[in-house]
Protein backbone atom coordinates (compact mmCIF):
# COMPACT_ATOMS: atom_id res chain seq x y z
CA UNK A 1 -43.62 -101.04 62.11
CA UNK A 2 -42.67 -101.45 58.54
CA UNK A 3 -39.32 -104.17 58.77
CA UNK A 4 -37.39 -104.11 62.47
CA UNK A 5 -36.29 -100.83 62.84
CA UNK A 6 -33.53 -100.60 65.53
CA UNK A 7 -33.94 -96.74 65.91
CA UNK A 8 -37.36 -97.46 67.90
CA UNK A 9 -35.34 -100.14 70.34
CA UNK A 10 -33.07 -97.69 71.09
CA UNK A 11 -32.85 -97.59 74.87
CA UNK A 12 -32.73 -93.39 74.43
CA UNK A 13 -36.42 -93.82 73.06
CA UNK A 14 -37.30 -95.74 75.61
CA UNK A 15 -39.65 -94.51 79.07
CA UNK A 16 -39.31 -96.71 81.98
CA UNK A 17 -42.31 -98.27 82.95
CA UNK A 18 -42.21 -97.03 86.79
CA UNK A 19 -46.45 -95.68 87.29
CA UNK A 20 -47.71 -97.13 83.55
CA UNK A 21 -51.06 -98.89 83.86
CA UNK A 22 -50.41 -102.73 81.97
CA UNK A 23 -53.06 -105.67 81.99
CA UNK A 24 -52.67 -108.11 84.86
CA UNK A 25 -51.27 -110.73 82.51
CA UNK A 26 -48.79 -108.62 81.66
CA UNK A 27 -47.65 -107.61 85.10
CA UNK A 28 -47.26 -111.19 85.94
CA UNK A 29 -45.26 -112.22 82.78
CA UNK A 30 -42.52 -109.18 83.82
CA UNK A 31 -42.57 -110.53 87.27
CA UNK A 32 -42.07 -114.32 86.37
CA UNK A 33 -39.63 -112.65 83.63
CA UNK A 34 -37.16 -110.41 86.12
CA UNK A 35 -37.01 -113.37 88.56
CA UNK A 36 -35.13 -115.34 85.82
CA UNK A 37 -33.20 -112.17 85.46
CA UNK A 38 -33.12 -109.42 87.92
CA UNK A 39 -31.10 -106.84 85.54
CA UNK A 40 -33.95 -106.80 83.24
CA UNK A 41 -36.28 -103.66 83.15
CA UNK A 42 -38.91 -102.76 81.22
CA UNK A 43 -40.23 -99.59 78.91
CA UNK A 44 -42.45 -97.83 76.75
CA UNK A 45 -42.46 -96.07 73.66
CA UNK A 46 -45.03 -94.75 70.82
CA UNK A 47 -44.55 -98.27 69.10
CA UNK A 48 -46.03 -100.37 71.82
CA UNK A 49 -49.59 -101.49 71.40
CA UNK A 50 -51.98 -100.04 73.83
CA UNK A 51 -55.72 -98.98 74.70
CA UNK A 52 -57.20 -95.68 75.48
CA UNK A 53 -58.79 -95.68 79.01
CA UNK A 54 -62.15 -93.82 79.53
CA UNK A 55 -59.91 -91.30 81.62
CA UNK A 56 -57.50 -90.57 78.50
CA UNK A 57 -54.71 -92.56 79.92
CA UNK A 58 -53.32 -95.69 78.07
CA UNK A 59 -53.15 -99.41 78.98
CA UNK A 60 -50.28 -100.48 77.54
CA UNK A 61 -50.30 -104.04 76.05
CA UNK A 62 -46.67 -104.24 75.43
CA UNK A 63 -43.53 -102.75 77.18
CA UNK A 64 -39.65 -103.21 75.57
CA UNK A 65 -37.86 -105.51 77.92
CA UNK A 66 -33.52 -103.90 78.10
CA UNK A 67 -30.90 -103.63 80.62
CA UNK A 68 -29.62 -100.18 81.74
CA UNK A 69 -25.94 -101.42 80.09
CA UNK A 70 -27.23 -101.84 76.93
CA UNK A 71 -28.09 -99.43 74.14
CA UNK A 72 -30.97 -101.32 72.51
CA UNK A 73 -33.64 -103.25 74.02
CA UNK A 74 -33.71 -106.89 73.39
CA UNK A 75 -37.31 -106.71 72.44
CA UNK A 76 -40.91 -106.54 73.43
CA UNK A 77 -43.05 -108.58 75.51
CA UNK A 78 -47.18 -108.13 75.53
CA UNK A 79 -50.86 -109.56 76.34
CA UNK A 80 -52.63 -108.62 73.38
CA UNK A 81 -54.75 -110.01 70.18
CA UNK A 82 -52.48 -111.29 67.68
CA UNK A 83 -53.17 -108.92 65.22
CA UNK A 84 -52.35 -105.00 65.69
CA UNK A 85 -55.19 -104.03 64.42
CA UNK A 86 -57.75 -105.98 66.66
CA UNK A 87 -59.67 -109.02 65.72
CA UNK A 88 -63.42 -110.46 65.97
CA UNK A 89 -63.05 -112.32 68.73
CA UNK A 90 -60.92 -110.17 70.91
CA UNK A 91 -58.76 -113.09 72.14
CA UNK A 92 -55.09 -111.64 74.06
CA UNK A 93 -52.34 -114.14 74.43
CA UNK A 94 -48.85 -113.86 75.67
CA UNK A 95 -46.28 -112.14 72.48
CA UNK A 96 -42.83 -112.05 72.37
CA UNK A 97 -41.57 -109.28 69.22
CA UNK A 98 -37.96 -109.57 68.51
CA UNK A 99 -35.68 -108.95 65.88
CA UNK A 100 -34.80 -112.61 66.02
CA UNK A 101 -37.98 -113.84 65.19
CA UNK A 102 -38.78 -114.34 61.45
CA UNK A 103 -42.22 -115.89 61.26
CA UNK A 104 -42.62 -116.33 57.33
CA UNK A 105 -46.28 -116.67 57.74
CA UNK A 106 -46.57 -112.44 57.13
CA UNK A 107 -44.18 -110.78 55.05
CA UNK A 108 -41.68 -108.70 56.84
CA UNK A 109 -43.39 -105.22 56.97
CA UNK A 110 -46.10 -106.94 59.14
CA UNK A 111 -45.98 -107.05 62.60
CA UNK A 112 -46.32 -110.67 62.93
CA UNK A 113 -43.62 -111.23 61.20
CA UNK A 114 -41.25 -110.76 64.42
CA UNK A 115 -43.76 -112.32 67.11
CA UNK A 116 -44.43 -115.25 68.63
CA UNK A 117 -47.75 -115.77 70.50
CA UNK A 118 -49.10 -118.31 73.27
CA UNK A 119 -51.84 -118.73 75.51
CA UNK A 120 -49.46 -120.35 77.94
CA UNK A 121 -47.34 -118.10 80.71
CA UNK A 122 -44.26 -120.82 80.81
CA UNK A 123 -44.24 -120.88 77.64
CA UNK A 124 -44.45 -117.16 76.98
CA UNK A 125 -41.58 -116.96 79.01
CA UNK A 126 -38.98 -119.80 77.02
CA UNK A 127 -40.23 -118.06 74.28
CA UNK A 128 -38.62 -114.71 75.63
CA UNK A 129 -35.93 -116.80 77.17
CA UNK A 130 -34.97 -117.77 73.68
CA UNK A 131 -35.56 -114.66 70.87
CA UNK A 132 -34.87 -111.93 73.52
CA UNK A 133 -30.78 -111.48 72.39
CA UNK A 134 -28.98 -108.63 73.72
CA UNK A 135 -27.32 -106.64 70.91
CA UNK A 136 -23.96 -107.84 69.96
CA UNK A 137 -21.01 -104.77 69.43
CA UNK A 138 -21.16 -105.38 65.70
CA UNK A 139 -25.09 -105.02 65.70
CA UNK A 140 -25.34 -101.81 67.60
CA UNK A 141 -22.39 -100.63 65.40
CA UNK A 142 -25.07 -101.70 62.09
CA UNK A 143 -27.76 -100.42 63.33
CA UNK A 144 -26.27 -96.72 62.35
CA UNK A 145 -23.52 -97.29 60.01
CA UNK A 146 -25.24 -95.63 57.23
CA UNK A 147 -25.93 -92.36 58.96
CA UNK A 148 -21.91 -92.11 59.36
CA UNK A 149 -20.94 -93.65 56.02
CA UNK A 150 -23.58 -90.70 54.29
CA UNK A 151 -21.61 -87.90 55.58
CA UNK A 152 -18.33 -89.92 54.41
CA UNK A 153 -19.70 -90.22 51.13
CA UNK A 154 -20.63 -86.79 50.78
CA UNK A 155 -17.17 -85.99 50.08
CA UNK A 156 -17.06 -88.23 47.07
CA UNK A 157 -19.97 -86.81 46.06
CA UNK A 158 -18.73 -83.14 46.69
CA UNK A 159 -15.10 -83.56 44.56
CA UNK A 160 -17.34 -85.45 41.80
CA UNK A 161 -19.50 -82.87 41.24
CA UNK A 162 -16.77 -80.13 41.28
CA UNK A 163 -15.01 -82.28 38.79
CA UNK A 164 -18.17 -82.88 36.31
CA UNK A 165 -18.17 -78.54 36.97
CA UNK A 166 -14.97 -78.27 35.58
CA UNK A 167 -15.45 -80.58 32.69
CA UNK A 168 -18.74 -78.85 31.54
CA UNK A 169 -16.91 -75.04 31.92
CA UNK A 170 -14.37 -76.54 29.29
CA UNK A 171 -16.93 -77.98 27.03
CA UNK A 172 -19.07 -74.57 27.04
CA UNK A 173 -16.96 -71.63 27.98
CA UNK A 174 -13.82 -72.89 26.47
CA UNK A 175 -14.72 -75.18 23.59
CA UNK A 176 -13.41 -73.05 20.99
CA UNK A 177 -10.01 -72.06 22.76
CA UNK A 178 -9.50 -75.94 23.80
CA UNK A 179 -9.54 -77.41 19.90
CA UNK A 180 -7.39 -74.18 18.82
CA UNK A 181 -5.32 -74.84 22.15
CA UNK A 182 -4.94 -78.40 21.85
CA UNK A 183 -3.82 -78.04 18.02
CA UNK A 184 -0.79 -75.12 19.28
CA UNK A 185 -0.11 -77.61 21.92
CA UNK A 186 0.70 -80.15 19.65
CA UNK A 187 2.90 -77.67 17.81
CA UNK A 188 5.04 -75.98 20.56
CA UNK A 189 5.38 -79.66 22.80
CA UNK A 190 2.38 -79.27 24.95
CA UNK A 191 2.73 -75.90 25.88
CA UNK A 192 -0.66 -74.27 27.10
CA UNK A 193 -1.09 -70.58 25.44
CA UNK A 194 -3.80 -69.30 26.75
CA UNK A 195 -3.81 -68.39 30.46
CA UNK A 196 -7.24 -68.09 31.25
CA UNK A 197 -7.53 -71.97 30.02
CA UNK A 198 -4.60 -73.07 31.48
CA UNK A 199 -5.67 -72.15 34.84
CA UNK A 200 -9.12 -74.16 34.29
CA UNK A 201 -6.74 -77.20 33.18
CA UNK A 202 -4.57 -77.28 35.57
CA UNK A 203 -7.91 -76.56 38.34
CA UNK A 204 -8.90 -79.81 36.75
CA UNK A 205 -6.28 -81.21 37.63
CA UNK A 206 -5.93 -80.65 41.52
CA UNK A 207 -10.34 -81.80 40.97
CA UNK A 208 -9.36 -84.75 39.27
CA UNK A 209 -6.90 -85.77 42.29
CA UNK A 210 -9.01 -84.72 45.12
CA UNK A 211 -11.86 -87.44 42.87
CA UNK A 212 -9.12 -90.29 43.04
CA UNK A 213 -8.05 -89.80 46.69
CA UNK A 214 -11.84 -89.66 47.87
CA UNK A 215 -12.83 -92.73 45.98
CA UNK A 216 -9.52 -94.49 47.41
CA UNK A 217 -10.34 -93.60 51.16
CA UNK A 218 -11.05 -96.37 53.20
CA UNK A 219 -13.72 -95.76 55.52
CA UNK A 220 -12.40 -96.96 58.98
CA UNK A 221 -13.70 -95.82 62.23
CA UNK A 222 -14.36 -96.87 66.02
CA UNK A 223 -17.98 -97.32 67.08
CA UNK A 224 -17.96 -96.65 70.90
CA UNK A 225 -20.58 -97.27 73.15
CA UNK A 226 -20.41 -95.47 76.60
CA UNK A 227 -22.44 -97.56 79.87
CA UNK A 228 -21.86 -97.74 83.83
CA UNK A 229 -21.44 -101.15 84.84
CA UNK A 230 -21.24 -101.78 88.70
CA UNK A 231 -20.78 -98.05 89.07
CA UNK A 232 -17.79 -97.75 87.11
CA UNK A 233 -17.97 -95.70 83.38
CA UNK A 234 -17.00 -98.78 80.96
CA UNK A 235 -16.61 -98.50 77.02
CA UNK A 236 -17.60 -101.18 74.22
CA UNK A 237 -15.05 -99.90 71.80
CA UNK A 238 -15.36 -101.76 67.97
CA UNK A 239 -13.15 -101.36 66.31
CA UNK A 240 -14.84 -101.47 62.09
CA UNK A 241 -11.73 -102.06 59.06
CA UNK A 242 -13.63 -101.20 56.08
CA UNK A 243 -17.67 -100.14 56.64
CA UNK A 244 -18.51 -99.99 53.20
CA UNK A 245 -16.64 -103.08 52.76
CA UNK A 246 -18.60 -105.94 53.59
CA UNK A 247 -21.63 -107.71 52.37
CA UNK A 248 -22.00 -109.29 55.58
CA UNK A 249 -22.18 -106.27 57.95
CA UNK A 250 -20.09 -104.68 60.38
CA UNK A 251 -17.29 -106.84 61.82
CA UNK A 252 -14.19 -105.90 63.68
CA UNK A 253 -12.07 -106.65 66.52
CA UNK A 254 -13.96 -105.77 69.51
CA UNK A 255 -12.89 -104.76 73.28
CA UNK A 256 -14.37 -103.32 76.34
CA UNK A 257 -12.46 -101.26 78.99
CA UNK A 258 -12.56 -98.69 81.35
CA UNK A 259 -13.89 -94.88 79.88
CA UNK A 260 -10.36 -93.51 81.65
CA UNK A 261 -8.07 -96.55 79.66
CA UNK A 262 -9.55 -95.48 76.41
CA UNK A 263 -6.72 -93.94 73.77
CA UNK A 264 -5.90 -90.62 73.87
CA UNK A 265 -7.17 -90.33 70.31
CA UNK A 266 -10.53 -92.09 70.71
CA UNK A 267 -11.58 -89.74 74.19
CA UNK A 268 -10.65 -86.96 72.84
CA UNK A 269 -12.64 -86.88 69.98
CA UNK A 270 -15.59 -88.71 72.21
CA UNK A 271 -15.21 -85.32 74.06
CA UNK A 272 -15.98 -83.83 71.53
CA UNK A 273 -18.93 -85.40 70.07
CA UNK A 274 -20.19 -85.60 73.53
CA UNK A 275 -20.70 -81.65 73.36
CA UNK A 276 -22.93 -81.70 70.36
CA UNK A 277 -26.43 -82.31 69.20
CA UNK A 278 -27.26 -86.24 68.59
CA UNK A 279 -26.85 -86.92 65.11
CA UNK A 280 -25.07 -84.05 64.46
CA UNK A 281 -21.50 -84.98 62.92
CA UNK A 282 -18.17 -83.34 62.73
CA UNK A 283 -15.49 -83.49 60.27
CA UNK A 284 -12.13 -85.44 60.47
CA UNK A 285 -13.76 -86.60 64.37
CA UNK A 286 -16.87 -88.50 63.77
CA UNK A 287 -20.68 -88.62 64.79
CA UNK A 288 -22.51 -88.72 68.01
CA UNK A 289 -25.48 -91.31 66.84
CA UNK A 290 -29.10 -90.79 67.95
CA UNK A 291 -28.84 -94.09 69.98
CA UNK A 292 -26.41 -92.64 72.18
CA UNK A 293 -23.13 -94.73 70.38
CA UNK A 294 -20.01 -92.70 68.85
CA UNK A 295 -18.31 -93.42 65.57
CA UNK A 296 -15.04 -92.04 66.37
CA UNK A 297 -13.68 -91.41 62.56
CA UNK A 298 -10.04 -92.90 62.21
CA UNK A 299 -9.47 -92.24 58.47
CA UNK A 300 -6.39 -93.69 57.44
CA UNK A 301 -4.43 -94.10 53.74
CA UNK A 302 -5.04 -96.71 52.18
């Protein structure tokens, strides 16, 4: 895994470890592990290490470690070799991988980089105790920020390029007219002559405007996560002032409540999102995210 990437902790790309086959050391660190906690459970996905069995099935060596209310798992827990690829000696220890973990001995696209390893169960499992973190509001909101921001920004991009469209029509198509225009303009107090370039100037314009109003939008919105908690449909709701804003991430006032005491703004357009594709986003309402969240767009003047 090249960096933490929070797409593959998302508990949507997660299988729950009910019939997987896992080494014995394993099976006992998850036991010692959901006696601390009971609300833990444990998962699979393409990203955690395993072995090929001579039957074609796979031993896995690590599982993700979540809870059913969150939307990313805290981490992953393992008995394997230290290093992904395999070593000479073949020796498995207890590893902890977490996002919190930044071992400076490998640079950050290595795998080591976010574990911790020990030969030692009770130690293995303070180790887990301490870097396995749930997700915070403000982190599950950062982990897909950018894939609502890019369809914000594509409207800046759109009126830009319709404006730099306009400009190069004048400098090709009407280069001529313009000086000769300009020069009568100055004559008759501004006054354009010519129709045809008149309606290009004043398209320019209305371009021009739609430019400055995009670039002045402030990108404000409501990251919502949806969860059942004690069998009752509850809703993280964040609520993000500026997401282009900040060098220091996402931040925001944050509040959860009950799915049917949510604003009659924020579920409707939840309903919405809720009836199309993950990742798929819709104008003036927001995007459903592929790690089950909402950004619930609340675009609002300056």
């Amino acid at each position: 895994m090249s960096h933490y990437d929070h797409t593959y902790a998302a508990i949507s790309n997660i299988t729950p470890a009910q019939s997987i086959s896992v080494p014995s050391e394993l099976l006992e660190f998850m036991r010692v592990m959901s006696k601390k906690n009971p609300t833990f459970k444990y998962g699979v996905s393409d990203h955690c290490r395993k072995s090929t069995q001579r039957n074609g099935d796979f031993t896995y060596k690590e599982v993700w470690v979540y809870r059913d209310t969150d939307a990313y798992a805290m981490g992953r827990i393992g008995f394997c070799t230290p290093n992904p690829s395999g070593n000479s000696d073949g020796v498995e220890v207890y590893t902890v991988y977490s996002r919190a973990i930044h071992n400076d001995r490998f640079n950050n696209d290595r795998w080591g980089h976010y574990a911790v390893t020990t030969g030692n169960l009770d130690k293995a499992v303070k180790n887990a105790s301490t870097y396995l973190r749930v997700y915070k509001p403000a982190e599950c909101a950062e982990a897909t920020k950018t894939k609502f921001a890019d369809h914000y920004k594509q409207a800046i991009y759109a009126s830009a390029t319709a404006h730099n469209d306009i400009n190069r029509r004048i400098r090709w198509d009407y280069s001529f007219l313009f000086a000769d225009e300009l020069t009568r303009a100055v004559k008759n107090g501004h006054v354009i002559m010519d129709s045809a370039l008149s309606e290009v100037i004043a398209e320019l314009v209305l371009v021009k405007n739609e430019v400055e109003k995009q670039y002045a939008r402030k990108l404000q919105a409501y990251h919502v996560r949806v969860y059942e908690e004690r069998g009752e449909q509850m809703a993280s709701v964040l609520n993000v002032i500026e997401i282009e804003g900040s060098k220091d991430g996402v931040a925001g006032e944050h509040r959860s409540m009950r799915v049917n005491d949510l604003p009659e703004d924020i579920a409707g357009k939840i309903a919405v999102l809720s009836m199309v594709d993950s990742a798929h986003y819709v104008d003036g309402v927001g995007l459903r995210a592929p790690d089950g969240t909402y950004w619930v767009a609340r675009d609002e003047a300056p």
